[in-house]
C-alpha atoms as a PDB file:
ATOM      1  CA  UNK A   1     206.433 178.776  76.876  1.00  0.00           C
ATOM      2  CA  UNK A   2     206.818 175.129  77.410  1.00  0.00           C
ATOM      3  CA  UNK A   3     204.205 172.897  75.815  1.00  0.00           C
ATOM      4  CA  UNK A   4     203.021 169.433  77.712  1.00  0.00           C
ATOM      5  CA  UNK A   5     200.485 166.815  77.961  1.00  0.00           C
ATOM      6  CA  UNK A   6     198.041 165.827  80.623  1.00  0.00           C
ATOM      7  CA  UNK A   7     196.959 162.514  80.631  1.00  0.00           C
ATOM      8  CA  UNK A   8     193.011 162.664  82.303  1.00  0.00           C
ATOM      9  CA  UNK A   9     191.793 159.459  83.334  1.00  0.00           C
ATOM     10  CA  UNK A  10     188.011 159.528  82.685  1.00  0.00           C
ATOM     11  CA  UNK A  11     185.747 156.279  82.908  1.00  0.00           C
ATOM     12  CA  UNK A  12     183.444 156.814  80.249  1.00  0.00           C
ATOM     13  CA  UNK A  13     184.994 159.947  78.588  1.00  0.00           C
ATOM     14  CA  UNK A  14     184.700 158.196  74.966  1.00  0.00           C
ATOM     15  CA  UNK A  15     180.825 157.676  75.501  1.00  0.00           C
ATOM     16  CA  UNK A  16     180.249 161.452  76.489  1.00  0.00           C
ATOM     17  CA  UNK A  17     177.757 163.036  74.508  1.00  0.00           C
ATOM     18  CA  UNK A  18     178.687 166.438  72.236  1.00  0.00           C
ATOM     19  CA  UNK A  19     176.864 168.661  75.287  1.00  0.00           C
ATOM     20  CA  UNK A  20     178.597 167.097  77.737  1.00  0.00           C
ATOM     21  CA  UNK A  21     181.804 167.896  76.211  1.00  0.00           C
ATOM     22  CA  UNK A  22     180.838 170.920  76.070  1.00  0.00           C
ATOM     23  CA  UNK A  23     180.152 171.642  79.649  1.00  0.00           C
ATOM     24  CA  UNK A  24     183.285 170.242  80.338  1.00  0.00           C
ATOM     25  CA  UNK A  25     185.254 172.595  78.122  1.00  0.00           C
ATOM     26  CA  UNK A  26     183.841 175.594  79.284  1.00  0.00           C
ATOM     27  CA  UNK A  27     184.463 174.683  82.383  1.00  0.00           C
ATOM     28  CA  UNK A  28     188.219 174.770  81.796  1.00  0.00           C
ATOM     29  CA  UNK A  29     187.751 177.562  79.943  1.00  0.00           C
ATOM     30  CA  UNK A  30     186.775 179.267  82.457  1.00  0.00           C
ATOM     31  CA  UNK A  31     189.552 178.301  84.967  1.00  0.00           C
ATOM     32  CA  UNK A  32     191.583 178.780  82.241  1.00  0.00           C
ATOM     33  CA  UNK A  33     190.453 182.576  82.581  1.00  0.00           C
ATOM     34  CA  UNK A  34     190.886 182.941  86.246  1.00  0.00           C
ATOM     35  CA  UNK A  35     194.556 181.877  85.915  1.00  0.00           C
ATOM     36  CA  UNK A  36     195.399 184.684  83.753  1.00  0.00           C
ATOM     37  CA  UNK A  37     198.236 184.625  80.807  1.00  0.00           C
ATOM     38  CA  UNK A  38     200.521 181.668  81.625  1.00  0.00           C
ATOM     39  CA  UNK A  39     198.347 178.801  80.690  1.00  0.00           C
ATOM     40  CA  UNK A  40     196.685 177.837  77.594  1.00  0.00           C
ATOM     41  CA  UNK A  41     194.956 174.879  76.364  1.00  0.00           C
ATOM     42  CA  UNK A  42     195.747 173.826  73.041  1.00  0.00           C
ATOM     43  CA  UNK A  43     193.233 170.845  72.177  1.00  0.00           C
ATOM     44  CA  UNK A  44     192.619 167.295  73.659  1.00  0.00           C
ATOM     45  CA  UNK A  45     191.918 163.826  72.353  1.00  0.00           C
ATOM     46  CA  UNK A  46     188.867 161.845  74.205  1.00  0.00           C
ATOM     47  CA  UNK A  47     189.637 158.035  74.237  1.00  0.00           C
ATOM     48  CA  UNK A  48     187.495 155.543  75.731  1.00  0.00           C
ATOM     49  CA  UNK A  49     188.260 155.836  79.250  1.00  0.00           C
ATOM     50  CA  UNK A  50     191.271 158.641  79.075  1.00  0.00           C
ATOM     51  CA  UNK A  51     191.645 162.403  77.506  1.00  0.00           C
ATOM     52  CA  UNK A  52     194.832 163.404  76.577  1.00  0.00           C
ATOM     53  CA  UNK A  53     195.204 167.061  76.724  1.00  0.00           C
ATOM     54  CA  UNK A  54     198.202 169.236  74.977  1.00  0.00           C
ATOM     55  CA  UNK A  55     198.754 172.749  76.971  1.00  0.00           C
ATOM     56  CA  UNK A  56     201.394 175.356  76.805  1.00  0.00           C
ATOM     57  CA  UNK A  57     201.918 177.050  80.581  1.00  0.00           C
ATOM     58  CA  UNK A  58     204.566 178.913  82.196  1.00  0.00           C
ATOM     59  CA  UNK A  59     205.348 175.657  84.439  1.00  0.00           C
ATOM     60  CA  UNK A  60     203.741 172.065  85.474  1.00  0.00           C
ATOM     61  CA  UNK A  61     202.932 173.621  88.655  1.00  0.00           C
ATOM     62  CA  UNK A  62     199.952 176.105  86.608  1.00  0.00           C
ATOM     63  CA  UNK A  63     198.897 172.874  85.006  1.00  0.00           C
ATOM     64  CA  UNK A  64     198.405 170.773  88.402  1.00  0.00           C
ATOM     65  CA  UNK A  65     196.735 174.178  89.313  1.00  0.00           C
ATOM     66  CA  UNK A  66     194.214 173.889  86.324  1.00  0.00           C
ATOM     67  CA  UNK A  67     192.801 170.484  87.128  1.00  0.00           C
ATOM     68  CA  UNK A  68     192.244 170.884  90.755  1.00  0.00           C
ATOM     69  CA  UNK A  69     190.262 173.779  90.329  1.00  0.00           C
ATOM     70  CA  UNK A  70     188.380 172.658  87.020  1.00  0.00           C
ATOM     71  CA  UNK A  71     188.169 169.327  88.915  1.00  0.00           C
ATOM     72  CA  UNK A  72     189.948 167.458  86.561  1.00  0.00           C
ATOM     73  CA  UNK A  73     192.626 164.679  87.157  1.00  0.00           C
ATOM     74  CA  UNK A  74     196.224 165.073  86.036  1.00  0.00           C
ATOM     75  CA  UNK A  75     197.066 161.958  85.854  1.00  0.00           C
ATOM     76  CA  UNK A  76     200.385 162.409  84.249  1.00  0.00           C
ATOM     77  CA  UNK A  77     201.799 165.572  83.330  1.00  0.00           C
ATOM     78  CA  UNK A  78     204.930 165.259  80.686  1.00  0.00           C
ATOM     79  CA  UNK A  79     206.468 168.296  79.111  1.00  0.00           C
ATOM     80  CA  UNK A  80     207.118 168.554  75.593  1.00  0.00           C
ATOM     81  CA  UNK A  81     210.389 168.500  74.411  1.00  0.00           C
ATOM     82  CA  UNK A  82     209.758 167.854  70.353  1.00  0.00           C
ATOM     83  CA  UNK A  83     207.782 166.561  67.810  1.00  0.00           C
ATOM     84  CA  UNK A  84     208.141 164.424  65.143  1.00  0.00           C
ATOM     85  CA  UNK A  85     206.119 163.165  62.051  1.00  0.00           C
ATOM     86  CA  UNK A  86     206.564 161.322  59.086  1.00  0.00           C
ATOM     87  CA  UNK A  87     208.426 164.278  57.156  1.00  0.00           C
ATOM     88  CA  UNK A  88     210.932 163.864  60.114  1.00  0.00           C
ATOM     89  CA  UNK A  89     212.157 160.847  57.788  1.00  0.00           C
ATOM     90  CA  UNK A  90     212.960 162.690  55.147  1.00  0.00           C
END
């Protein structure tokens, strides 16, 4: 399943609070639910205006799907082709 990141842009989204956070993760959870097997969310980093969100899904088109229902913006969607770290070097 291919793996790719969602850029959110969020004004605010580094000052939420841990319960807001919350709501907003259960909320994707819960589209997350409704759009049966072919999507997962992996985790997300919150920066001070964006969150950056790593997903595996069947195809960008169940991604685009996720945020317009959760009412999230997508941003940017890239897929994932690799990674690499610092054992890479090696």
């Amino acid at each position: 399943m291919p793996k790719y990141v969602i850029e959110r842009e969020i004004p605010g989204a580094g000052t939420f609070s841990s319960e807001d956070l919350k709501n907003i993760s259960q909320k994707s959870c819960g589209v997350l639910d409704q759009l049966g097997t072919g999507i997962q969310w992996i985790h997300s980093y919150v920066t001070g205006d964006k969150i950056y969100c790593v997903y595996r899904a069947d195809n960008e088109e169940l991604v685009r799907r996720h945020g317009e229902q959760g009412g999230f913006p997508a941003n940017s969607i890239a897929e994932i082709y690799t990674t690499i770290e610092p054992a890479t070097a090696e």
